[in-house]
PDB file of N, CA and C in Angstrom:
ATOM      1  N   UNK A   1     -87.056 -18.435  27.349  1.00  0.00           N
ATOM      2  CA  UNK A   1     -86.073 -18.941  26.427  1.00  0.00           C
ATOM      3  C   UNK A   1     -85.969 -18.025  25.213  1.00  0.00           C
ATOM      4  N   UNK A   2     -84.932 -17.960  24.787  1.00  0.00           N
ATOM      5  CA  UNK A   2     -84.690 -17.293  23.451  1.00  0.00           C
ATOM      6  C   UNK A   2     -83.813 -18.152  22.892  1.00  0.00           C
ATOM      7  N   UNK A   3     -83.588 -17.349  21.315  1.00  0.00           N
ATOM      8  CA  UNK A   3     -83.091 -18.097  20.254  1.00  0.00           C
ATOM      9  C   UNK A   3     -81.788 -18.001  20.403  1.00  0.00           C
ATOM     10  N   UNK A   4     -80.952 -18.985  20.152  1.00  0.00           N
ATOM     11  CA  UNK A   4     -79.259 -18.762  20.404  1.00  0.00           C
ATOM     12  C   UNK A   4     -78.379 -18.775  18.711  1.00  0.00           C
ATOM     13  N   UNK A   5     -79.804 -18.804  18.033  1.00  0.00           N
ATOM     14  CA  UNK A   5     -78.978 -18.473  16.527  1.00  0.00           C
ATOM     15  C   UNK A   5     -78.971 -16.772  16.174  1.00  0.00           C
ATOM     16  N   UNK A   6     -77.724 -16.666  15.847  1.00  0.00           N
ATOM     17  CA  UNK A   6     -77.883 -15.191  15.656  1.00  0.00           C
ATOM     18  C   UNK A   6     -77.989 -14.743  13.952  1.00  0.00           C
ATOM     19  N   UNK A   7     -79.123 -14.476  13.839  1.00  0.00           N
ATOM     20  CA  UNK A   7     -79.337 -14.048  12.552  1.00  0.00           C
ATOM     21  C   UNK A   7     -79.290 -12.595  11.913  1.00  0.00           C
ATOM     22  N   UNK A   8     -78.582 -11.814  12.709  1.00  0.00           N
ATOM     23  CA  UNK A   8     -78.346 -10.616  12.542  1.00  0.00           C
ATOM     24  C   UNK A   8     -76.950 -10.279  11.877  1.00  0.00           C
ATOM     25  N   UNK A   9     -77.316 -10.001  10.807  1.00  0.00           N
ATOM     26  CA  UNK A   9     -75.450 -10.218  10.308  1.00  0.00           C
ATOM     27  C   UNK A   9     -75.089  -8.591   9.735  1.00  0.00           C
ATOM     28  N   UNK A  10     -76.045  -7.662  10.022  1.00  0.00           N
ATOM     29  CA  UNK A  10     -75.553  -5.760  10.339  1.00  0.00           C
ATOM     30  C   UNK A  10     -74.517  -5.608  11.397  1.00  0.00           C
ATOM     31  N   UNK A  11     -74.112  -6.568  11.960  1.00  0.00           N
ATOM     32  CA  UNK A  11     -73.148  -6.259  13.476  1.00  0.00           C
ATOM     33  C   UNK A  11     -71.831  -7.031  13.095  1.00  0.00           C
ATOM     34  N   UNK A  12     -71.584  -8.042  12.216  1.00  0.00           N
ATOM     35  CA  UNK A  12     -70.203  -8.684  11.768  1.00  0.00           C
ATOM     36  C   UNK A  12     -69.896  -8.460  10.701  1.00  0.00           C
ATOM     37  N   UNK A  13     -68.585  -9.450  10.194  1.00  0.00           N
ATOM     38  CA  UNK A  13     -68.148  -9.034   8.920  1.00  0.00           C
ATOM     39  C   UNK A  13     -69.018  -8.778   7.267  1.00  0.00           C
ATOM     40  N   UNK A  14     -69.850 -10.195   7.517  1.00  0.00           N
ATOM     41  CA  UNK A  14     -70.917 -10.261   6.511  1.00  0.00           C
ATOM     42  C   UNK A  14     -71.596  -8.954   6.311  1.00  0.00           C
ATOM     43  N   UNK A  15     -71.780  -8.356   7.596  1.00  0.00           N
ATOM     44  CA  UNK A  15     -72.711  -7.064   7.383  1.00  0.00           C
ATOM     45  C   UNK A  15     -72.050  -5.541   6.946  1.00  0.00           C
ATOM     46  N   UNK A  16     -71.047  -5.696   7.342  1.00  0.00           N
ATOM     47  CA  UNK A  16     -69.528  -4.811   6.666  1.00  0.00           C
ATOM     48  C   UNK A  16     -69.695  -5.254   5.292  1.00  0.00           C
ATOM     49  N   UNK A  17     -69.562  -6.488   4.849  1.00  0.00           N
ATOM     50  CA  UNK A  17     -69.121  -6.360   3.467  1.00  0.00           C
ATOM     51  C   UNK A  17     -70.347  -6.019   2.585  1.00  0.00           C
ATOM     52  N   UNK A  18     -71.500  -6.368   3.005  1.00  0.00           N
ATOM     53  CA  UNK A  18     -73.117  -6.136   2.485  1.00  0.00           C
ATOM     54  C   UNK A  18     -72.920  -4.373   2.080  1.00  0.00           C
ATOM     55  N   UNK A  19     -72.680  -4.024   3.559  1.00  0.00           N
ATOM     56  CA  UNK A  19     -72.850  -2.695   3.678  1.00  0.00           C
ATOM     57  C   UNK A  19     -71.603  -1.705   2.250  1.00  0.00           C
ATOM     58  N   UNK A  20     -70.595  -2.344   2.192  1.00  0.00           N
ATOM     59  CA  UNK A  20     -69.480  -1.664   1.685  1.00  0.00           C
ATOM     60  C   UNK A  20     -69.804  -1.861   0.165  1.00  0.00           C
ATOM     61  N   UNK A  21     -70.051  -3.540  -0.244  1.00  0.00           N
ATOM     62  CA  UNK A  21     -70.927  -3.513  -1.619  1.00  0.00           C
ATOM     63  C   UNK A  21     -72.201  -2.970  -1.951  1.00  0.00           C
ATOM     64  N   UNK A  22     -72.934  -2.194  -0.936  1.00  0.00           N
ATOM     65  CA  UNK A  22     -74.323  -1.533  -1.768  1.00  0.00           C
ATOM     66  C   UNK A  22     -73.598  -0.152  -2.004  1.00  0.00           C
ATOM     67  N   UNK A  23     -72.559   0.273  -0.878  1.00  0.00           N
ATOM     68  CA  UNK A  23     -72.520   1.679  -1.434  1.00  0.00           C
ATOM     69  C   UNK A  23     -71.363   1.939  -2.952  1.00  0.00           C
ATOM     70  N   UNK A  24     -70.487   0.746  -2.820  1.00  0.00           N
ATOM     71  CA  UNK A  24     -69.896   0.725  -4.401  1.00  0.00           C
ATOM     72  C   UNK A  24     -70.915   0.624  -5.012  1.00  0.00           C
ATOM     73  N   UNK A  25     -71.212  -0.166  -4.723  1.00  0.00           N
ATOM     74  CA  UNK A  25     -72.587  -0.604  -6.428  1.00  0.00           C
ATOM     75  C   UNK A  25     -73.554   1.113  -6.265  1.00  0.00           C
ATOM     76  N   UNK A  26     -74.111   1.665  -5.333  1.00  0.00           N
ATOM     77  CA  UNK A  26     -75.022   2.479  -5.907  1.00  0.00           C
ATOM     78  C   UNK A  26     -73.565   3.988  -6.433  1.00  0.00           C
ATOM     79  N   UNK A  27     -72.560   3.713  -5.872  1.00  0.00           N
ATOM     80  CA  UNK A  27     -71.750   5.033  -6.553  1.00  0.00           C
ATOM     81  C   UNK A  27     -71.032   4.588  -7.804  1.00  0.00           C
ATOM     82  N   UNK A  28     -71.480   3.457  -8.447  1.00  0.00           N
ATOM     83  CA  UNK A  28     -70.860   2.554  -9.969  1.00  0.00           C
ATOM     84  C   UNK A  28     -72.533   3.290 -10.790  1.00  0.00           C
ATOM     85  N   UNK A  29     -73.217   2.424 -10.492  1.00  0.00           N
ATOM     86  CA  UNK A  29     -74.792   3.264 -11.067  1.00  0.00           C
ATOM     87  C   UNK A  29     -74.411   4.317 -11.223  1.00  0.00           C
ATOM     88  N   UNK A  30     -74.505   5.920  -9.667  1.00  0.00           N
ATOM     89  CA  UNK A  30     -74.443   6.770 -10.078  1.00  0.00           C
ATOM     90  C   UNK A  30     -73.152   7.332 -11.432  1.00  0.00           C
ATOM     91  N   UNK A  31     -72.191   6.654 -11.161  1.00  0.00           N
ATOM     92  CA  UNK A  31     -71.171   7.073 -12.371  1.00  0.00           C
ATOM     93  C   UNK A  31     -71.841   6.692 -13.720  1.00  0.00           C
ATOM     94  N   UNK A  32     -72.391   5.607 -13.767  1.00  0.00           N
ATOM     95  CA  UNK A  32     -72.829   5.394 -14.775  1.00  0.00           C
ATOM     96  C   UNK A  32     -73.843   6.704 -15.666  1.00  0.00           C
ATOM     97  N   UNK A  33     -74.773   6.354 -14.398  1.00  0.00           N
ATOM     98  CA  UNK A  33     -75.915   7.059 -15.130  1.00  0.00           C
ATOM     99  C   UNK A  33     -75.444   8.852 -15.306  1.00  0.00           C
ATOM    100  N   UNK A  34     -74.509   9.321 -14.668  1.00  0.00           N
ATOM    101  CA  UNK A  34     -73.851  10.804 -14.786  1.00  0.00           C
ATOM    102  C   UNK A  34     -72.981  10.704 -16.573  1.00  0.00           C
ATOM    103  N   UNK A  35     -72.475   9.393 -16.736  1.00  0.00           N
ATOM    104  CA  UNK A  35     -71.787   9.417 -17.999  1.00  0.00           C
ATOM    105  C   UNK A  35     -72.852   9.315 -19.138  1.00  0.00           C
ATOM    106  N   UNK A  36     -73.905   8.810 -18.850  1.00  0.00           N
ATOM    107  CA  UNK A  36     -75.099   8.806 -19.902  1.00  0.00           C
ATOM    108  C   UNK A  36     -75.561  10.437 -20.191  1.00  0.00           C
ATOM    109  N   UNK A  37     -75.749  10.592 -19.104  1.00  0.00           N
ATOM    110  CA  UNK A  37     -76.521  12.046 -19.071  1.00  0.00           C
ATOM    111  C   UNK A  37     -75.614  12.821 -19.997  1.00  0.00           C
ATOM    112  N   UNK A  38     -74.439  13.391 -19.384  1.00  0.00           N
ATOM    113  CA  UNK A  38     -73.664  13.706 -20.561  1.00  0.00           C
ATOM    114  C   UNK A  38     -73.328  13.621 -21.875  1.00  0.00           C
ATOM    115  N   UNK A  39     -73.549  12.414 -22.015  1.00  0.00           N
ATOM    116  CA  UNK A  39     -73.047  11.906 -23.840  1.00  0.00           C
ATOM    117  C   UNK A  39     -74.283  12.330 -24.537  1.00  0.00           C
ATOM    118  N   UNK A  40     -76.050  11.668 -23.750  1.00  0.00           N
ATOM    119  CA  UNK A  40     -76.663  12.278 -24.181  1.00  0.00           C
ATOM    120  C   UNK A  40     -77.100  13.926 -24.408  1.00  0.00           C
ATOM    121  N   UNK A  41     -76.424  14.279 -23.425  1.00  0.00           N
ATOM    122  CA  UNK A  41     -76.427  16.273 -23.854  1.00  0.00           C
ATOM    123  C   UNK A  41     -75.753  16.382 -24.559  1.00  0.00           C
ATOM    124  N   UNK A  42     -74.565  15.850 -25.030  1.00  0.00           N
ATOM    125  CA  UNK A  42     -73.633  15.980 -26.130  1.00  0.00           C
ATOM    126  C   UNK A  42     -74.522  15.413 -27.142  1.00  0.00           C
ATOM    127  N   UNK A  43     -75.027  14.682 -27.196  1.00  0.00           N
ATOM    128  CA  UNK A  43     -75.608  14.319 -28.550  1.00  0.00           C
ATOM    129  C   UNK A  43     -76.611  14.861 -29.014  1.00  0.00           C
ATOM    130  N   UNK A  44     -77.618  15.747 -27.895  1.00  0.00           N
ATOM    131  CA  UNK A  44     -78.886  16.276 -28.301  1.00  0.00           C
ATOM    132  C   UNK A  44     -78.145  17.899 -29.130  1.00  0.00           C
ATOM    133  N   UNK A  45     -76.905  18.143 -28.644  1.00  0.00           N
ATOM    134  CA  UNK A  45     -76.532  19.557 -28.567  1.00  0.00           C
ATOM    135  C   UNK A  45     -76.217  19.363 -30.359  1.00  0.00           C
ATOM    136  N   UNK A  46     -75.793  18.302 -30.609  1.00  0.00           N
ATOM    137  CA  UNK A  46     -75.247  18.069 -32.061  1.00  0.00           C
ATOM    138  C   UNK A  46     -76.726  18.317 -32.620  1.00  0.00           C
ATOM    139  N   UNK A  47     -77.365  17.214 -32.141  1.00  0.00           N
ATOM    140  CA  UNK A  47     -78.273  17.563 -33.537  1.00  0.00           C
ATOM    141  C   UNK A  47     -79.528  18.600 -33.760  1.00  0.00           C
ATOM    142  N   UNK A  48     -79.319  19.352 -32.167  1.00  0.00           N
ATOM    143  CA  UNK A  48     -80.337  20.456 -32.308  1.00  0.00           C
ATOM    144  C   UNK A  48     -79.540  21.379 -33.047  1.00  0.00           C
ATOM    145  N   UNK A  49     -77.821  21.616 -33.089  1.00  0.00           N
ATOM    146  CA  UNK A  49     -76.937  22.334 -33.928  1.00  0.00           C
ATOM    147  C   UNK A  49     -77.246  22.189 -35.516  1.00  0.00           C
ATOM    148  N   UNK A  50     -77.616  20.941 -35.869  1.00  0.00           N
ATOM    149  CA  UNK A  50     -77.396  20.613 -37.306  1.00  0.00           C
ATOM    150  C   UNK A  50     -78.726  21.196 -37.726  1.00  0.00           C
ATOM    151  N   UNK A  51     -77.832  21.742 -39.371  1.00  0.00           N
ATOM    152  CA  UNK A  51     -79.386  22.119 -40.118  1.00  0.00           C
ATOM    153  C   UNK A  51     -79.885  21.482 -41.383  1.00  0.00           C
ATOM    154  N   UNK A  52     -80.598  21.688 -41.581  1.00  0.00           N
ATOM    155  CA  UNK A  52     -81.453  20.762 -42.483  1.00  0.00           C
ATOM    156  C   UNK A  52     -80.909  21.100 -43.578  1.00  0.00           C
ATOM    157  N   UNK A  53     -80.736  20.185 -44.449  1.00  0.00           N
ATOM    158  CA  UNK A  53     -80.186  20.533 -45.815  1.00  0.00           C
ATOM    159  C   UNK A  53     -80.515  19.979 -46.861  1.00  0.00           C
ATOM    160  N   UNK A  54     -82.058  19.368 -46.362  1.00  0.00           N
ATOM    161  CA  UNK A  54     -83.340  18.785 -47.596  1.00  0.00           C
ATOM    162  C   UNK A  54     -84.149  19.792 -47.819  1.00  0.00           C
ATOM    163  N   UNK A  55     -84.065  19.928 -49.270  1.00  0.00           N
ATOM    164  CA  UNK A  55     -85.187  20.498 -50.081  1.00  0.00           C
ATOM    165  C   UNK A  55     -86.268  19.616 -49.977  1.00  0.00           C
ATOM    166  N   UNK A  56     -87.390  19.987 -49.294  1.00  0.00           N
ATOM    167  CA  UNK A  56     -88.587  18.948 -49.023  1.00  0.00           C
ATOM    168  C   UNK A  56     -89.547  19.199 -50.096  1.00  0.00           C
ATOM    169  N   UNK A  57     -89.230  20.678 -50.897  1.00  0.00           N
ATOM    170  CA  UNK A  57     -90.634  21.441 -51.113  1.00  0.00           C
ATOM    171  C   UNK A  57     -90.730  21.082 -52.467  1.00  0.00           C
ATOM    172  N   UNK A  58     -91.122  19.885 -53.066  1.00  0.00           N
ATOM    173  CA  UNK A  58     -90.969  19.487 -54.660  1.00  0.00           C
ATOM    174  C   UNK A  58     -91.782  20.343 -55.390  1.00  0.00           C
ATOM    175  N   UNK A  59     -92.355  20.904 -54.976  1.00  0.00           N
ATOM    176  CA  UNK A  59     -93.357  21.976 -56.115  1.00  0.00           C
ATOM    177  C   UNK A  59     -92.480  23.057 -56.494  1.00  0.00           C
ATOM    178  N   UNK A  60     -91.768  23.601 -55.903  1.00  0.00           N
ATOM    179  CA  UNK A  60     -90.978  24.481 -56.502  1.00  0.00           C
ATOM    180  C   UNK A  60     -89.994  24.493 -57.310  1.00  0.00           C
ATOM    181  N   UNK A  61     -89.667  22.942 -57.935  1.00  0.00           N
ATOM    182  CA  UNK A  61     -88.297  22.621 -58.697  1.00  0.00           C
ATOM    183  C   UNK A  61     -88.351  23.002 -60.288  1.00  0.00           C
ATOM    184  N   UNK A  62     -89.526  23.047 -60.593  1.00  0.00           N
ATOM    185  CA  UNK A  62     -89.695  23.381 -62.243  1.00  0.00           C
ATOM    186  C   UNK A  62     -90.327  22.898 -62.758  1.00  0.00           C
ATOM    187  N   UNK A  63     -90.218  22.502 -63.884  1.00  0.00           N
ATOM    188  CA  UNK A  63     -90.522  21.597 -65.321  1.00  0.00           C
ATOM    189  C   UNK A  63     -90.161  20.283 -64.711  1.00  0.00           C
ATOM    190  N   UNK A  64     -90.244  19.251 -64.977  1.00  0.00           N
ATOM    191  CA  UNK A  64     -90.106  18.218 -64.947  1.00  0.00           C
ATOM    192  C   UNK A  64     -89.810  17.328 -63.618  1.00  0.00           C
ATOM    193  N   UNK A  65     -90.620  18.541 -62.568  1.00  0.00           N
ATOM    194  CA  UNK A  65     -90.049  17.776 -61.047  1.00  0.00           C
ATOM    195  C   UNK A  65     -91.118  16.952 -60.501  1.00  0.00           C
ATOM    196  N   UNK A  66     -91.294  16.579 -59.273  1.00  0.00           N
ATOM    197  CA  UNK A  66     -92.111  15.619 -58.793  1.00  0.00           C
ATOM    198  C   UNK A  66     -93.258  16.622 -58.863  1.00  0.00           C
ATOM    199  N   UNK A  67     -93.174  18.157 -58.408  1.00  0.00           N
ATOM    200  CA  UNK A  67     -94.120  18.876 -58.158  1.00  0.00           C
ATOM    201  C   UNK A  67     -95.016  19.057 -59.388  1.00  0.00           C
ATOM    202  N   UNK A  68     -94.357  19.552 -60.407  1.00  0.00           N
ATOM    203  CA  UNK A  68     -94.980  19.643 -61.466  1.00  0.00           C
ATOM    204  C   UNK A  68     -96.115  18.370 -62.244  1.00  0.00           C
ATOM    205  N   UNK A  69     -95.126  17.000 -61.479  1.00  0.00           N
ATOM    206  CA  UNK A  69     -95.845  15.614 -62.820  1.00  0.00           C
ATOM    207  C   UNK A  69     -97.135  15.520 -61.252  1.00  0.00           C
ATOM    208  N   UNK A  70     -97.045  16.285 -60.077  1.00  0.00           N
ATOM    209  CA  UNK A  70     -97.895  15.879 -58.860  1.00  0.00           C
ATOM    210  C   UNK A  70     -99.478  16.817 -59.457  1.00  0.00           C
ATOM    211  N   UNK A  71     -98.962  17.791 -59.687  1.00  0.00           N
ATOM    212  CA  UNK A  71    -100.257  19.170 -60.792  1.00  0.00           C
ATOM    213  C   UNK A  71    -100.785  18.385 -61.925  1.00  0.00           C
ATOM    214  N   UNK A  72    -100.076  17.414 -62.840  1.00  0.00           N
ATOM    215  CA  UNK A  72    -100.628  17.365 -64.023  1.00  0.00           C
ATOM    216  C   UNK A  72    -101.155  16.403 -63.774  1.00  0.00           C
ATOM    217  N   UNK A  73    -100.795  15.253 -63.252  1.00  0.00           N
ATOM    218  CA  UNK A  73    -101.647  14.272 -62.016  1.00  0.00           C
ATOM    219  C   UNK A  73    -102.985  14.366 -61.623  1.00  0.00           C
ATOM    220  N   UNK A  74    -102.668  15.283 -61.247  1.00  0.00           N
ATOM    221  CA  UNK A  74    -103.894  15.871 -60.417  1.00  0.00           C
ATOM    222  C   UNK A  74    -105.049  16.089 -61.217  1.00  0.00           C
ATOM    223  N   UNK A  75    -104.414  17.130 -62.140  1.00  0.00           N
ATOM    224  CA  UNK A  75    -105.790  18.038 -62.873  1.00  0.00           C
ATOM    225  C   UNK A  75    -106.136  16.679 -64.269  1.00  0.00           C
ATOM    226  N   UNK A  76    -105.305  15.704 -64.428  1.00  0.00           N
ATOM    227  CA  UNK A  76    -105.964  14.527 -65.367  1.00  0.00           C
ATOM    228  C   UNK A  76    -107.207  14.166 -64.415  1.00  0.00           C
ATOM    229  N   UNK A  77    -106.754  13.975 -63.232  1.00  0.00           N
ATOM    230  CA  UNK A  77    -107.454  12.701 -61.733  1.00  0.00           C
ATOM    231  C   UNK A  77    -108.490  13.743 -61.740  1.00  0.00           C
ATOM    232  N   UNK A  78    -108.802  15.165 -61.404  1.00  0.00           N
ATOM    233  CA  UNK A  78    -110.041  16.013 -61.778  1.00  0.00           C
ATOM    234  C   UNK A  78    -110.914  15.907 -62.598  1.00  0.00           C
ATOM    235  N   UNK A  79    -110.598  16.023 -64.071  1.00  0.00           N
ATOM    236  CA  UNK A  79    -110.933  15.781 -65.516  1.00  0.00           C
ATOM    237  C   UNK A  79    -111.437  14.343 -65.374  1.00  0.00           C
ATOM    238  N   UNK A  80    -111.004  13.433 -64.758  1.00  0.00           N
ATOM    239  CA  UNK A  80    -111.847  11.981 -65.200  1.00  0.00           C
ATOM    240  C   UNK A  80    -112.884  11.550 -64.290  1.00  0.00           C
ATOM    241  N   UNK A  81    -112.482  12.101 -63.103  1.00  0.00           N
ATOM    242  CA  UNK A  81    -114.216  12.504 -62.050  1.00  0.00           C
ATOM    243  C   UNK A  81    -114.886  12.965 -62.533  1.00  0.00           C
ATOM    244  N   UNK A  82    -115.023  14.113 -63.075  1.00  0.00           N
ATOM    245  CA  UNK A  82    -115.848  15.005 -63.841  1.00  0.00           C
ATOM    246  C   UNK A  82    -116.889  14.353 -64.808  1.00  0.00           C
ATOM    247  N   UNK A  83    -115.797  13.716 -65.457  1.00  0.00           N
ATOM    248  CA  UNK A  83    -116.636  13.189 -67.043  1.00  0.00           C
ATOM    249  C   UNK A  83    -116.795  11.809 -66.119  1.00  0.00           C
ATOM    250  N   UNK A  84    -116.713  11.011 -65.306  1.00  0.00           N
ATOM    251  CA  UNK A  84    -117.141   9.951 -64.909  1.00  0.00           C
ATOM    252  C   UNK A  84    -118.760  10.449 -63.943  1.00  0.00           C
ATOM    253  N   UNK A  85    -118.450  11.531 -63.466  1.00  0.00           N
ATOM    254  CA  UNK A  85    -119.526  11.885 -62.861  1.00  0.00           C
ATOM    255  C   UNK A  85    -121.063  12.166 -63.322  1.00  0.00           C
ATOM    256  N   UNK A  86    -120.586  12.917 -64.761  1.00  0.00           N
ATOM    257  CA  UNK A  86    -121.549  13.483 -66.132  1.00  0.00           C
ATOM    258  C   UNK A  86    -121.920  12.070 -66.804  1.00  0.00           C
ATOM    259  N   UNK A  87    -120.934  11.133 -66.671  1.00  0.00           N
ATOM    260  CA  UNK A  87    -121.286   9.966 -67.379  1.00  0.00           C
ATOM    261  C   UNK A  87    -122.491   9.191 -66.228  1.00  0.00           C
ATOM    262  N   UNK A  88    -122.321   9.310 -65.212  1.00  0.00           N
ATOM    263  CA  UNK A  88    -123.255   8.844 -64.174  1.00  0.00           C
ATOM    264  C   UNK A  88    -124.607   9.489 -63.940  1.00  0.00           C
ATOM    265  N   UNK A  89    -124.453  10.987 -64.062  1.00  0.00           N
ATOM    266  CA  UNK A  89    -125.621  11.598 -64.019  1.00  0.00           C
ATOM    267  C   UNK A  89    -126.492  10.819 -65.146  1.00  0.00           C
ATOM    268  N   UNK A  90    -126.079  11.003 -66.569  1.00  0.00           N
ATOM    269  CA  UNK A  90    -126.722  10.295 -67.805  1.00  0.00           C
ATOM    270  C   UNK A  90    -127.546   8.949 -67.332  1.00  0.00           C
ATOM    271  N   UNK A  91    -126.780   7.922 -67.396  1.00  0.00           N
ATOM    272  CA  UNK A  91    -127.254   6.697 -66.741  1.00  0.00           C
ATOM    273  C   UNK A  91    -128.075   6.985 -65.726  1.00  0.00           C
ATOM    274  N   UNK A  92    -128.113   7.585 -64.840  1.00  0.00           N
ATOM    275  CA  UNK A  92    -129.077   7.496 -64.271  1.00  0.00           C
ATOM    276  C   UNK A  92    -130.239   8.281 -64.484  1.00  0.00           C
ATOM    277  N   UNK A  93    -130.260   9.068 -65.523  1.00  0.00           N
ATOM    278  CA  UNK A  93    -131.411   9.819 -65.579  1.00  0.00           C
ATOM    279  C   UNK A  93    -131.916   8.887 -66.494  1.00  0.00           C
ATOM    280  N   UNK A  94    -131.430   8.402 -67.564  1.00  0.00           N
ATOM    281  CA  UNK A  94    -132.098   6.866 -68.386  1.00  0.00           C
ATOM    282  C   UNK A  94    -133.058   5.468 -67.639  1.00  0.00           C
ATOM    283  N   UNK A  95    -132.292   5.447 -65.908  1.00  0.00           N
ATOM    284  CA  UNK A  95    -132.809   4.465 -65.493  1.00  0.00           C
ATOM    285  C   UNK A  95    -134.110   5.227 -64.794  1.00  0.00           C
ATOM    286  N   UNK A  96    -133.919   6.630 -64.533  1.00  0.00           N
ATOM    287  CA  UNK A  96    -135.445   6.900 -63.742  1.00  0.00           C
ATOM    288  C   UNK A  96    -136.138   7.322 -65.406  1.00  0.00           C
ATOM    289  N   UNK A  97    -136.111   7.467 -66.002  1.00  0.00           N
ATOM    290  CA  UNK A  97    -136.933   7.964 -67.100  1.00  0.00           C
ATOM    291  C   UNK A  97    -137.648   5.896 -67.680  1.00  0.00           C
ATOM    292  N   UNK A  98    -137.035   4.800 -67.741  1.00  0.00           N
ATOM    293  CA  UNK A  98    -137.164   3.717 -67.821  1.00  0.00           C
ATOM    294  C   UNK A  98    -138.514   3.023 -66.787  1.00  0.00           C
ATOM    295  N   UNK A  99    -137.697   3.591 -65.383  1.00  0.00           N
ATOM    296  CA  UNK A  99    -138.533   2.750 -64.089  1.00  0.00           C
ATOM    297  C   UNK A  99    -139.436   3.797 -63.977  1.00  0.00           C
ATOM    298  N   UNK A 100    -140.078   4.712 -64.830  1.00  0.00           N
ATOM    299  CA  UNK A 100    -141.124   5.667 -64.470  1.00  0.00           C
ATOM    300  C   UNK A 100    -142.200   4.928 -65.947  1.00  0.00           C
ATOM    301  N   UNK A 101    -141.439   4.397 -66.534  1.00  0.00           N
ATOM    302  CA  UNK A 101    -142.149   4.316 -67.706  1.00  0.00           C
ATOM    303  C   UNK A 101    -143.384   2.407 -67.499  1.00  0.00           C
ATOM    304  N   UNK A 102    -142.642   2.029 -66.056  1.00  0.00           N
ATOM    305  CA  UNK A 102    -143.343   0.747 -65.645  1.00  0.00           C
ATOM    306  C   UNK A 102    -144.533   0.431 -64.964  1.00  0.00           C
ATOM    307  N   UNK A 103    -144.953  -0.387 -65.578  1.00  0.00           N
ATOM    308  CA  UNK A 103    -146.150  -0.556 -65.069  1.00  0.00           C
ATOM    309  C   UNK A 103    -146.889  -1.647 -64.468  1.00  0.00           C
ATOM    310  N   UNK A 104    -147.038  -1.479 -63.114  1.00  0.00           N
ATOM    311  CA  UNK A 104    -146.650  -2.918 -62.383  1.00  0.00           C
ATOM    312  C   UNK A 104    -148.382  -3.768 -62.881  1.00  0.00           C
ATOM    313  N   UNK A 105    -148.332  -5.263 -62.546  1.00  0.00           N
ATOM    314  CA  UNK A 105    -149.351  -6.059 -62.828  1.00  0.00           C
ATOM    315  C   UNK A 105    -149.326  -6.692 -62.176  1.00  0.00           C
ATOM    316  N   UNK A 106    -150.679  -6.937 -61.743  1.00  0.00           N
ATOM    317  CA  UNK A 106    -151.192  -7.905 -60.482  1.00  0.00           C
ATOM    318  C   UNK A 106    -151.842  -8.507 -61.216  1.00  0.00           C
ATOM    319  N   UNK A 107    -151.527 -10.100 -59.649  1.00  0.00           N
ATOM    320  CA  UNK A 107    -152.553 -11.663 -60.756  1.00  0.00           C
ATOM    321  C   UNK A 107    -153.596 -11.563 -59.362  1.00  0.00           C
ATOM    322  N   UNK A 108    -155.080 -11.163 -59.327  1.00  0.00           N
ATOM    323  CA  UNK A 108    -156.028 -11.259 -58.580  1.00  0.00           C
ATOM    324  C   UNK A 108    -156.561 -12.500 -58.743  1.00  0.00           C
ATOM    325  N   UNK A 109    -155.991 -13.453 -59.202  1.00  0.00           N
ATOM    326  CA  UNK A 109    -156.729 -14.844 -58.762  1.00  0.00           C
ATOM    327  C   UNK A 109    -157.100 -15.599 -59.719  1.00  0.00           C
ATOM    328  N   UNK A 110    -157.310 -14.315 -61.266  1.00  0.00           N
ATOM    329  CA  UNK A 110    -158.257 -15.050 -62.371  1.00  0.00           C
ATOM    330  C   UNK A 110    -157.433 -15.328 -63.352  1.00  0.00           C
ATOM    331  N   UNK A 111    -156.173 -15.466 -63.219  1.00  0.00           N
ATOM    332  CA  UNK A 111    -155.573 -15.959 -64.139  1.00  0.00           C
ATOM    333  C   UNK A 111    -154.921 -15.177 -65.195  1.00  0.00           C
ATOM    334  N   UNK A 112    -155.025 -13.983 -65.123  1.00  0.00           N
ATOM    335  CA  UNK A 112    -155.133 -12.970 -65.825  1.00  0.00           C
ATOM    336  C   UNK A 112    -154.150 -11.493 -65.216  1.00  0.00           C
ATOM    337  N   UNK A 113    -153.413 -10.904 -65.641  1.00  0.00           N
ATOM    338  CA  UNK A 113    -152.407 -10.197 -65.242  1.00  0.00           C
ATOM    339  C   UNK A 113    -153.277  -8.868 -65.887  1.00  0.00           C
ATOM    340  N   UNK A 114    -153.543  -7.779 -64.515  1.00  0.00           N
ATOM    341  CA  UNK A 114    -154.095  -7.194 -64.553  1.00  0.00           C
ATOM    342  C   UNK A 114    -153.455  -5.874 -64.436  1.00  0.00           C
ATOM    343  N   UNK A 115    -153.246  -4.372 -65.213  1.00  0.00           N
ATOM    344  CA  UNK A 115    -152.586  -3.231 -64.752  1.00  0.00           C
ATOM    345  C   UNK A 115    -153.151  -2.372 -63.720  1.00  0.00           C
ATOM    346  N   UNK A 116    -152.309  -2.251 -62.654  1.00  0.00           N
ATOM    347  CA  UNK A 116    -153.222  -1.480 -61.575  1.00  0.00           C
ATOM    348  C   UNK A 116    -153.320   0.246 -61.391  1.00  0.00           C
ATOM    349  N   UNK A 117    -152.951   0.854 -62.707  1.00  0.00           N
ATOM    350  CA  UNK A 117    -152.869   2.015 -63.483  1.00  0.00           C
ATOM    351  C   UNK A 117    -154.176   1.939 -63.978  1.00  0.00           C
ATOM    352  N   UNK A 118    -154.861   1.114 -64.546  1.00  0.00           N
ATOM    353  CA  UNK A 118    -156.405   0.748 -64.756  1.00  0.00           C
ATOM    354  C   UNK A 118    -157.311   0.954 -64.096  1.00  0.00           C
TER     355      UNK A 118
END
């Protein structure tokens, strides 16, 4: 026995029209994607054409440019490390000259706080 439903629909109309809509649809895609390609080469061609017409380089503008207030900036932001640094050395040479000057004391039991420099 075999099956008397025919489920093969590549041999009738259904399979004609299957067949006739994949190849529109994949030659609609290809148009598509051929019109992309293009616009995008047209568009890369523009802006690899175009030239730059920013002055990026602010240090070179003069007196009163970003470059210049970026230097004086700077060499203040130098100057206050410096003296913050000298101010730190100080302090701390006060605290080891202090914690050298201590002298620890032990309580051995008798009540009595004893120097162990003794």
């Amino acid at each position: 026995m075999t099956s008397a439903i025919d489920d093969d629909t590549e041999d009738d109309a259904t399979g004609e029209s299957r067949a006739r809509l994949r190849a529109e649809s994949a030659a609609r895609r290809q148009a598509q994607d051929d019109a992309l390609r293009s616009a995008n080469a047209l568009y890369f061609a523009i802006i690899n054409k175009t030239q730059s017409k920013t002055d990026s380089k602010v240090w070179d503008d003069g007196e009163g440019s970003a470059g210049a207030a970026r230097s004086i900036v700077a060499a203040q932001s130098r100057a206050r490390k410096e003296a913050e640094r000298r101010q730190l050395e100080k302090d701390n040479a006060s605290r080891v000259m202090r914690l050298s000057q201590v002298h620890a004391k032990v309580d051995d039991g008798d009540g009595h706080l004893d120097d162990i420099d003794a």
